[in-house]
N, C-alpha and C. Protein backbone atom coordinates (compact mmCIF):
# COMPACT_ATOMS: atom_id res chain seq x y z
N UNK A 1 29.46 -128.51 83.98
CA UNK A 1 28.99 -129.64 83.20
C UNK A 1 29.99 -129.91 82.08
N UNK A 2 30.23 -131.13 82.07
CA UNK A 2 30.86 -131.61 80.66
C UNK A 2 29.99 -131.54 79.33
N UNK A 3 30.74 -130.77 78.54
CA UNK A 3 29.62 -130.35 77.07
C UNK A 3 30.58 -131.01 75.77
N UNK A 4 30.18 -130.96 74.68
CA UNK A 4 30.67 -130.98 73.66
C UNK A 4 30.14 -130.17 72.89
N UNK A 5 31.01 -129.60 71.72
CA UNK A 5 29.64 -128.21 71.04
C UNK A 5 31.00 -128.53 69.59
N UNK A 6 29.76 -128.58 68.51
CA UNK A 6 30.07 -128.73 67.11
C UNK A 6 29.39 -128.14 66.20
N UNK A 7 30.00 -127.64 65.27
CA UNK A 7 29.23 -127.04 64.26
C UNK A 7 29.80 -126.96 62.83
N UNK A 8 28.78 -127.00 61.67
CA UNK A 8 29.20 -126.78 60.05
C UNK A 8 29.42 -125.47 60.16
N UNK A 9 29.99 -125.02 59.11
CA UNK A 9 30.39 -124.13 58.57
C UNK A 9 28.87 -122.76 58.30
N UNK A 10 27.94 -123.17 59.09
CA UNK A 10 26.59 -122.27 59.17
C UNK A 10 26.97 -121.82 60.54
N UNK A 11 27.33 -122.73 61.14
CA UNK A 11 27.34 -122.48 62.62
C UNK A 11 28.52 -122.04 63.62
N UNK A 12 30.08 -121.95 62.68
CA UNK A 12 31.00 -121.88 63.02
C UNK A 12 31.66 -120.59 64.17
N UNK A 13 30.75 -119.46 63.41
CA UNK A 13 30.74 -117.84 64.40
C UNK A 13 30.17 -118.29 65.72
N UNK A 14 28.73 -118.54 66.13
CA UNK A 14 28.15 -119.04 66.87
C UNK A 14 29.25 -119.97 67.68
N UNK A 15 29.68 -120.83 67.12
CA UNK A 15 29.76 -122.38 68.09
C UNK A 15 31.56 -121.53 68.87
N UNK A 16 32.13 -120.60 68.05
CA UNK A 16 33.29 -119.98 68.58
C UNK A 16 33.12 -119.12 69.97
N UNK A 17 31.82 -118.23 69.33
CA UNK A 17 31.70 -117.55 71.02
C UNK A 17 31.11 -118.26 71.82
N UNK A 18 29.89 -119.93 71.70
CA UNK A 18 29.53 -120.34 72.78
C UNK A 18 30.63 -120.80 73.45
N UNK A 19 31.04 -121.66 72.92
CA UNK A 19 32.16 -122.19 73.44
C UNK A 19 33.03 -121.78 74.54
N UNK A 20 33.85 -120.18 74.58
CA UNK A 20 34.29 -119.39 74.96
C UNK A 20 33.55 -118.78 76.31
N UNK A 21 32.47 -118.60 75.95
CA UNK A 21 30.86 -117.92 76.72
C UNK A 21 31.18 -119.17 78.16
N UNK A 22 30.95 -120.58 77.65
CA UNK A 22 30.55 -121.67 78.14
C UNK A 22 32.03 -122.16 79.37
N UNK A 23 32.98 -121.62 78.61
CA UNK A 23 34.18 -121.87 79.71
C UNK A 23 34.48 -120.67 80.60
N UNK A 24 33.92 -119.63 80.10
CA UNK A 24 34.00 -118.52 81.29
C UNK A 24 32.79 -118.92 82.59
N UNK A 25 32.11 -119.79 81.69
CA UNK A 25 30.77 -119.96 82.44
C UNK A 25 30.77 -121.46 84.07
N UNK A 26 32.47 -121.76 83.47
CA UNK A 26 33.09 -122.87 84.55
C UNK A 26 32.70 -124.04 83.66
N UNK A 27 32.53 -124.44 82.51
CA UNK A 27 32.27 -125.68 81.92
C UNK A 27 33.32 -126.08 81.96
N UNK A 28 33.41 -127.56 81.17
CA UNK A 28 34.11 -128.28 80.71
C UNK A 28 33.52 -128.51 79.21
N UNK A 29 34.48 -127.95 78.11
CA UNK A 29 34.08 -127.89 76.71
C UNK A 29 35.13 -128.68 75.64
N UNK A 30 34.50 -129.44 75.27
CA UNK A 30 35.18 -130.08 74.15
C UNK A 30 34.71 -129.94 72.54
N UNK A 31 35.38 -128.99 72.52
CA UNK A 31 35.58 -128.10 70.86
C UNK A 31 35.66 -128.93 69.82
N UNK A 32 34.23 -129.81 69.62
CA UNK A 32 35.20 -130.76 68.08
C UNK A 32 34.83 -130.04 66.67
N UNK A 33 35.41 -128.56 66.91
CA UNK A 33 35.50 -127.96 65.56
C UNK A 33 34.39 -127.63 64.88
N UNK A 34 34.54 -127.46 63.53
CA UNK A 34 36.05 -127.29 62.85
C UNK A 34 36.81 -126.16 63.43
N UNK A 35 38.07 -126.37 62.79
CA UNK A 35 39.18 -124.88 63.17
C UNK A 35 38.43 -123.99 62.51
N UNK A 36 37.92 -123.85 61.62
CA UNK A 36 37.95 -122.70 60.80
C UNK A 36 36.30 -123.40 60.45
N UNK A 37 35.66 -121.97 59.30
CA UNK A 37 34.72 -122.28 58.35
C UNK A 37 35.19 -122.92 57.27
N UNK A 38 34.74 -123.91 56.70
CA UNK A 38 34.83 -124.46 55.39
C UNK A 38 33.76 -124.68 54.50
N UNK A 39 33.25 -124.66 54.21
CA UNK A 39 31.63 -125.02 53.21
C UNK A 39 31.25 -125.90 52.49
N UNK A 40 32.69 -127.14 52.98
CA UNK A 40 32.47 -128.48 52.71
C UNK A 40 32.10 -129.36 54.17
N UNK A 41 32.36 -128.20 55.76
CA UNK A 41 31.73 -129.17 56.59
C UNK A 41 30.33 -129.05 56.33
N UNK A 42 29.95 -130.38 56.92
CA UNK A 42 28.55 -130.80 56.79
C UNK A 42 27.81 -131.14 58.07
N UNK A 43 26.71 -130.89 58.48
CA UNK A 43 26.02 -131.57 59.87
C UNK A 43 26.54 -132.29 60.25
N UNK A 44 25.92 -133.54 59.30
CA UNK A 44 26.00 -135.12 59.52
C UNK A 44 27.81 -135.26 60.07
N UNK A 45 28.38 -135.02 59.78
CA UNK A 45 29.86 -135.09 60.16
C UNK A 45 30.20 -134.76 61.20
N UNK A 46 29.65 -133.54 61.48
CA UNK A 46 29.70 -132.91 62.83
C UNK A 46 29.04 -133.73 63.94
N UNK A 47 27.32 -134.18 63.54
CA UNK A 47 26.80 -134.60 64.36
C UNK A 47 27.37 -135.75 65.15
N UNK A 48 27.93 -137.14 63.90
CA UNK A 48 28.36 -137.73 64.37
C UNK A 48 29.63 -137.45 65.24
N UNK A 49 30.32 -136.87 64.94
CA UNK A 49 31.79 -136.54 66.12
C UNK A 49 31.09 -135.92 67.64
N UNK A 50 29.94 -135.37 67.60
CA UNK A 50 29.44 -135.18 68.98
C UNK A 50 28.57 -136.35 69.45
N UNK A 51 27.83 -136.83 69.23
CA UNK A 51 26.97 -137.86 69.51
C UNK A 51 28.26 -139.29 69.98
N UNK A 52 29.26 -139.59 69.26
CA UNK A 52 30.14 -140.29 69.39
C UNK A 52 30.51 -140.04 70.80
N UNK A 53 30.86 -138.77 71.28
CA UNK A 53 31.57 -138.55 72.54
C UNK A 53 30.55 -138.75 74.04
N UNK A 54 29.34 -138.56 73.34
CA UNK A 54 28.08 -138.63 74.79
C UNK A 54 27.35 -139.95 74.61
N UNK A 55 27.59 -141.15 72.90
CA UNK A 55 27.68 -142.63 73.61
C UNK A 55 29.01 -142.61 74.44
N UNK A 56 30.26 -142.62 74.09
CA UNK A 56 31.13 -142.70 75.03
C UNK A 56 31.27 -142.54 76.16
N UNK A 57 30.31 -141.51 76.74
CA UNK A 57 30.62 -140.95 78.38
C UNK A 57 31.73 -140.16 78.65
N UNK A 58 32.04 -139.55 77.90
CA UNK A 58 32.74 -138.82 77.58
C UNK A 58 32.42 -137.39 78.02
N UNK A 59 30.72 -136.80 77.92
CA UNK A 59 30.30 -135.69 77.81
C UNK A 59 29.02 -136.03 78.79
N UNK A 60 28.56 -135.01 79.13
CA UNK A 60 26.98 -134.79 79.64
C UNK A 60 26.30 -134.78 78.80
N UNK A 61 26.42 -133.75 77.71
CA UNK A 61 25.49 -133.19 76.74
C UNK A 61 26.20 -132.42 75.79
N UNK A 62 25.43 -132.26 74.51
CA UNK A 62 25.84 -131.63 73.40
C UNK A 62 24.83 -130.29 73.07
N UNK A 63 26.07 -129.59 72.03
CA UNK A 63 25.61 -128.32 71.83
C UNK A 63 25.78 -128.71 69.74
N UNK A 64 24.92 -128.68 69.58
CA UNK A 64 25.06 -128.91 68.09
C UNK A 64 24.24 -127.24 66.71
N UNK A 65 25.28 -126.55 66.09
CA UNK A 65 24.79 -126.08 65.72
C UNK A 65 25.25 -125.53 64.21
N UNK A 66 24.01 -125.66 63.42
CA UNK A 66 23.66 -125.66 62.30
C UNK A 66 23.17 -124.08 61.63
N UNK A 67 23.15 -123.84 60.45
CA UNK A 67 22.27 -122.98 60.03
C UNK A 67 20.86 -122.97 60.59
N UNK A 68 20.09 -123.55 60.44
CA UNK A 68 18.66 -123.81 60.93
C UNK A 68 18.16 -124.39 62.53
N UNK A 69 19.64 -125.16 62.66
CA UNK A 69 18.94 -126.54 63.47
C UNK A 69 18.47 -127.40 63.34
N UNK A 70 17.56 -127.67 62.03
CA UNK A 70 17.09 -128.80 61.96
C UNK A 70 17.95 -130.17 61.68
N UNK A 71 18.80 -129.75 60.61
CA UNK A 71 19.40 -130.50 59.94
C UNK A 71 20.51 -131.43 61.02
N UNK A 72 21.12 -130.54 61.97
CA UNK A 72 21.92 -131.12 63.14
C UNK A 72 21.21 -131.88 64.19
N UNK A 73 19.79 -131.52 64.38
CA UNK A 73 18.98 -132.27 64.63
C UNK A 73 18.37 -133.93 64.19
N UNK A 74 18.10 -133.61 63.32
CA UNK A 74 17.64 -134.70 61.75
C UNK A 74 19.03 -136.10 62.36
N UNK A 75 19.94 -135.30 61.84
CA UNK A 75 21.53 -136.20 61.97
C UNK A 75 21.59 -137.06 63.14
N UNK A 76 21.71 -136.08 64.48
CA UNK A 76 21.80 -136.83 65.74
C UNK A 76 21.11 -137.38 65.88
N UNK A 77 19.64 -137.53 65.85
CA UNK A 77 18.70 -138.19 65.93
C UNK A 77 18.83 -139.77 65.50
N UNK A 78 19.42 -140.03 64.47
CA UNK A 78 19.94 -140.96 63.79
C UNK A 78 20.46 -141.66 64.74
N UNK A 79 21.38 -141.37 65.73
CA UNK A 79 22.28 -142.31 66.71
C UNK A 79 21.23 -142.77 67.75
N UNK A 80 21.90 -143.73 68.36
CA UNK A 80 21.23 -144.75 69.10
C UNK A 80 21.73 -143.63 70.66
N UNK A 81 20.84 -143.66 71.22
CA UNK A 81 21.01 -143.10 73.11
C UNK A 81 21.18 -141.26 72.83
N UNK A 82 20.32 -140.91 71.25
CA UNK A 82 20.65 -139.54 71.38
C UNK A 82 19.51 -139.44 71.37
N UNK A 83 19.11 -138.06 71.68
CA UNK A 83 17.07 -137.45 71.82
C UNK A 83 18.06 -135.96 71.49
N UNK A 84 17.91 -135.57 70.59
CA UNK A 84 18.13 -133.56 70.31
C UNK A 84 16.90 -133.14 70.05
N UNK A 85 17.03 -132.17 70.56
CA UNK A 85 15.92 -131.07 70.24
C UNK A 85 16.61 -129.73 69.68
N UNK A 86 15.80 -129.26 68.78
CA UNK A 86 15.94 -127.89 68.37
C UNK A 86 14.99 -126.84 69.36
N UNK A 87 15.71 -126.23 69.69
CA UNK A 87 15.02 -124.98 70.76
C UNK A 87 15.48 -123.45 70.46
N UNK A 88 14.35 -122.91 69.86
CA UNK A 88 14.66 -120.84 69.46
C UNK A 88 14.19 -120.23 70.82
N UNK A 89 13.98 -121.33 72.00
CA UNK A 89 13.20 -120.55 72.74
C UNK A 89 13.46 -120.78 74.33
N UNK A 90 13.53 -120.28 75.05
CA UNK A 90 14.07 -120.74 76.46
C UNK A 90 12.73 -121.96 77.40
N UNK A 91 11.86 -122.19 77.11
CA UNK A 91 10.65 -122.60 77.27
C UNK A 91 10.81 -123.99 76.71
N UNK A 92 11.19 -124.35 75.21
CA UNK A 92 11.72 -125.23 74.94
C UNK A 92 12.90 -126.06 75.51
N UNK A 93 13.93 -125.06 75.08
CA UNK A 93 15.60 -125.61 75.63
C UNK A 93 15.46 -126.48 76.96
N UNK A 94 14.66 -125.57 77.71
CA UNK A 94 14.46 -126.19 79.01
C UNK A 94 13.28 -127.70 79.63
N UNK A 95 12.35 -127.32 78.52
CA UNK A 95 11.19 -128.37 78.56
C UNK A 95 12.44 -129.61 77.82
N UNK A 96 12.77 -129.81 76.96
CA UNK A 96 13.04 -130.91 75.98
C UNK A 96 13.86 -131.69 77.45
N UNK A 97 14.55 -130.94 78.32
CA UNK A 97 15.15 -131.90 78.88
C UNK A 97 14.52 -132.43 80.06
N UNK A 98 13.96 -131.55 80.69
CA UNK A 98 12.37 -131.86 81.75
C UNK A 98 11.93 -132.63 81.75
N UNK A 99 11.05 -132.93 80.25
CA UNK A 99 10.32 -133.74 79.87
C UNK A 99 10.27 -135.06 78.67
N UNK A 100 11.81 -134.70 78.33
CA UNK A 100 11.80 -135.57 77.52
C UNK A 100 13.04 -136.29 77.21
N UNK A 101 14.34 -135.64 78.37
CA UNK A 101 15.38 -136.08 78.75
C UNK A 101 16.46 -135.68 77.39
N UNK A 102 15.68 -135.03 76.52
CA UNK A 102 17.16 -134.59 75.61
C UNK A 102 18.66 -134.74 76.35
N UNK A 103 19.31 -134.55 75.66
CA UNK A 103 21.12 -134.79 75.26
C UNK A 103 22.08 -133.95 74.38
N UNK A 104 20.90 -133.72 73.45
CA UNK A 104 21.52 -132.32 72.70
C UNK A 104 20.74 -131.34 72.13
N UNK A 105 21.45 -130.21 72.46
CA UNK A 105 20.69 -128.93 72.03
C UNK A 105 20.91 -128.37 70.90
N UNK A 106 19.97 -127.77 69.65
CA UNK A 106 20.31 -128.04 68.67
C UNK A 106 20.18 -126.34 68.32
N UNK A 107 21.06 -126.05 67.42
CA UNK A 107 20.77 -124.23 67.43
C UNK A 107 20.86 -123.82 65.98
N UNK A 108 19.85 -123.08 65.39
CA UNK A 108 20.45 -122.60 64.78
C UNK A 108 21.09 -121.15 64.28
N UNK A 109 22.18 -121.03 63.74
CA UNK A 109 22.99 -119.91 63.42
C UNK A 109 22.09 -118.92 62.52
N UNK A 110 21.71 -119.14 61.99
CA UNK A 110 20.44 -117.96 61.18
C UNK A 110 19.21 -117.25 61.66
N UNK A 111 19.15 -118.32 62.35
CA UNK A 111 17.50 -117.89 63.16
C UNK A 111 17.65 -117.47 64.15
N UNK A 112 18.94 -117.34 65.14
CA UNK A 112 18.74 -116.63 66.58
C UNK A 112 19.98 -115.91 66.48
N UNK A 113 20.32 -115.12 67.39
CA UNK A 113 21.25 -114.36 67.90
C UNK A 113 22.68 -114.59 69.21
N UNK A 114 23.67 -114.37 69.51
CA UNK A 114 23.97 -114.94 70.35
C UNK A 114 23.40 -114.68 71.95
N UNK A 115 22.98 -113.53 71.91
CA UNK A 115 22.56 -113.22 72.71
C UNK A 115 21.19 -114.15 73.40
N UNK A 116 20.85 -114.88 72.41
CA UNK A 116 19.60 -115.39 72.88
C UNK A 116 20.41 -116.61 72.70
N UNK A 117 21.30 -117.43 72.18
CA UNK A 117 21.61 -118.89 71.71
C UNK A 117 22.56 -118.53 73.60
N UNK A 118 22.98 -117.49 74.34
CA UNK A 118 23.25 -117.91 75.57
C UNK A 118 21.87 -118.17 76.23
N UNK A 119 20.80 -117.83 76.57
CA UNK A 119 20.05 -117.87 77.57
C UNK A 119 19.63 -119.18 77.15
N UNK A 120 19.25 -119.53 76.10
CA UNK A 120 18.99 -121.33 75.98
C UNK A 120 20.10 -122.36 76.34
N UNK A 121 21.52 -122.22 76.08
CA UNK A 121 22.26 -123.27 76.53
C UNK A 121 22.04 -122.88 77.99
N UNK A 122 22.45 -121.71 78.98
CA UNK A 122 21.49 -121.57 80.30
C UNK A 122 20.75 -122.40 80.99
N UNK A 123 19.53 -122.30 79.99
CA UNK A 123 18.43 -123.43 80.47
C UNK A 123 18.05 -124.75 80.47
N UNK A 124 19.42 -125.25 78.97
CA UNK A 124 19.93 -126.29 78.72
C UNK A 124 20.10 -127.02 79.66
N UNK A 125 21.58 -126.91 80.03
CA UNK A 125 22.47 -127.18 81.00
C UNK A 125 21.70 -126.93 82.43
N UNK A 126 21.21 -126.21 82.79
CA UNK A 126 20.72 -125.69 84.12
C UNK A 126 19.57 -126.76 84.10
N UNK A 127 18.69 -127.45 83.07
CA UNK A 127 17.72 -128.33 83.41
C UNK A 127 17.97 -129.69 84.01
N UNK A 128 17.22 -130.59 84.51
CA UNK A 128 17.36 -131.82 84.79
C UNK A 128 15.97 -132.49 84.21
N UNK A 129 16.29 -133.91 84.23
CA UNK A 129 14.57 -134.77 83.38
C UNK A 129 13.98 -134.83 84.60
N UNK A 130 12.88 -134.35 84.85
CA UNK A 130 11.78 -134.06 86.07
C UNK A 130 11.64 -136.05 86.79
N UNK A 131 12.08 -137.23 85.48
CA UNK A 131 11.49 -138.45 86.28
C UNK A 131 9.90 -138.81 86.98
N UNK A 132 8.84 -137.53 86.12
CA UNK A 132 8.11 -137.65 86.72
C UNK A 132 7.33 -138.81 85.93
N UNK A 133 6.41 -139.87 86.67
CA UNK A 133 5.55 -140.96 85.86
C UNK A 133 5.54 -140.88 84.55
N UNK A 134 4.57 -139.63 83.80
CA UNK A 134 4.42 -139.69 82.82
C UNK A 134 5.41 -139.49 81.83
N UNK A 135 6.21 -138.45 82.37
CA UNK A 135 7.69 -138.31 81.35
C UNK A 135 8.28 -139.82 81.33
N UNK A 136 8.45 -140.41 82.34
CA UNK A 136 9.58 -141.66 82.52
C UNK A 136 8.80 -142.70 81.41
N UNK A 137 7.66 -142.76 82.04
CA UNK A 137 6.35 -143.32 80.54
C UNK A 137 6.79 -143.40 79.61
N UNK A 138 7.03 -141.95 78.90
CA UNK A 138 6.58 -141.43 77.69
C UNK A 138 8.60 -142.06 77.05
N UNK A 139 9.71 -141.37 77.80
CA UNK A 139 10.63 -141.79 77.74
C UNK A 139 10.96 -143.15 77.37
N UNK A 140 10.51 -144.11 78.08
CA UNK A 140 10.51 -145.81 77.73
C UNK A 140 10.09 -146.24 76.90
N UNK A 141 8.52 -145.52 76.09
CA UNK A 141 8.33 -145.87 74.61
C UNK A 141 9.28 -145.50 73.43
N UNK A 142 9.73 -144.33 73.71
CA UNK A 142 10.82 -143.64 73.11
C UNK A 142 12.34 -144.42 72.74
N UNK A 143 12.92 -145.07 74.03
CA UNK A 143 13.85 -146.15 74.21
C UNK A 143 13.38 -147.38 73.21
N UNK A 144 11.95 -147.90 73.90
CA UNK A 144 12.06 -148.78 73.06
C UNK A 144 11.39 -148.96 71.41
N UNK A 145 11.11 -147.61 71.15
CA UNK A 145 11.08 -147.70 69.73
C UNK A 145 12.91 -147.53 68.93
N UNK A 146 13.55 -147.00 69.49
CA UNK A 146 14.92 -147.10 69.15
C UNK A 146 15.52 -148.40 69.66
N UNK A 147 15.23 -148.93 70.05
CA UNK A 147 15.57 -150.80 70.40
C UNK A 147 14.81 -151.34 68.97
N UNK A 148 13.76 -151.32 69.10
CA UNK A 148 12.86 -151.65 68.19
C UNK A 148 13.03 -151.65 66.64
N UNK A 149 13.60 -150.55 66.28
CA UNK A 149 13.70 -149.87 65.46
C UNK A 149 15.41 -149.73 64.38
N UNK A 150 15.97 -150.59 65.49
CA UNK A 150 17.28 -149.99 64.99
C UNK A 150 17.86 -151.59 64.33
């Protein structure tokens, strides 16, 4: 799968070994940084440089990660054709895209481990949106409150 994976300076350890993890894993990864930690990157900065590349078509999906998650969450959310979810949990990671067609997975660096931030991109990537009635439903109100809305 084509990914993109970004992260602040919370998330920078993390987003180095997924990354790495993710191309041994046969991806296609596009690293938009930073090189290094700095503690002037910010989400919102990040978010947008990933969200930018999956309006583009550029990517399948994003790996966005934060201290918490939320906050990289919060951000992407903001863009038009993005749905992120924050997922600590493999049950999640995997539902958000099932059922609700997520785009990016949102992690955060404080609250999980790498060991567990692999088995969710896993289930990430390994999911598809089920298309079933009610999801596709629930999906189209979703669309068009971001039509609506924007």
């Amino acid at each position: 799968m084509q990914l993109a994976v970004a992260a602040d300076h919370a998330g920078f350890a993390m987003k180095q070994s997924l990354v790495a993890w993710l191309e041994k894993e046969g991806h296609q990864v596009e690293n938009l940084g930073p090189p290094r930690p700095d503690p002037a990157d910010d989400y919102p900065d990040v978010a947008v440089a990933l969200c930018r590349k999956l309006q583009e078509g550029r990517v399948q999906r994003g790996i966005l990660i934060c201290g918490s998650g939320i906050g990289a969450s919060v951000a992407a959310n903001k863009m038009k054709g993005i749905r992120a979810g924050v997922a600590h949990d493999i049950y999640s990671a995997h539902q958000g895209v099932e059922h609700d067609d997520i785009n990016v997975l949102c992690l955060g660096a404080r609250i999980i481990g790498i060991e567990v931030a692999h088995e969710l991109v896993r289930a990430f990537v390994a999911a598809r949106f089920s298309g079933e009635e009610r999801h596709q439903r629930r999906l189209n109100k979703v669309l068009a409150l971001e039509k609506d809305c924007s």
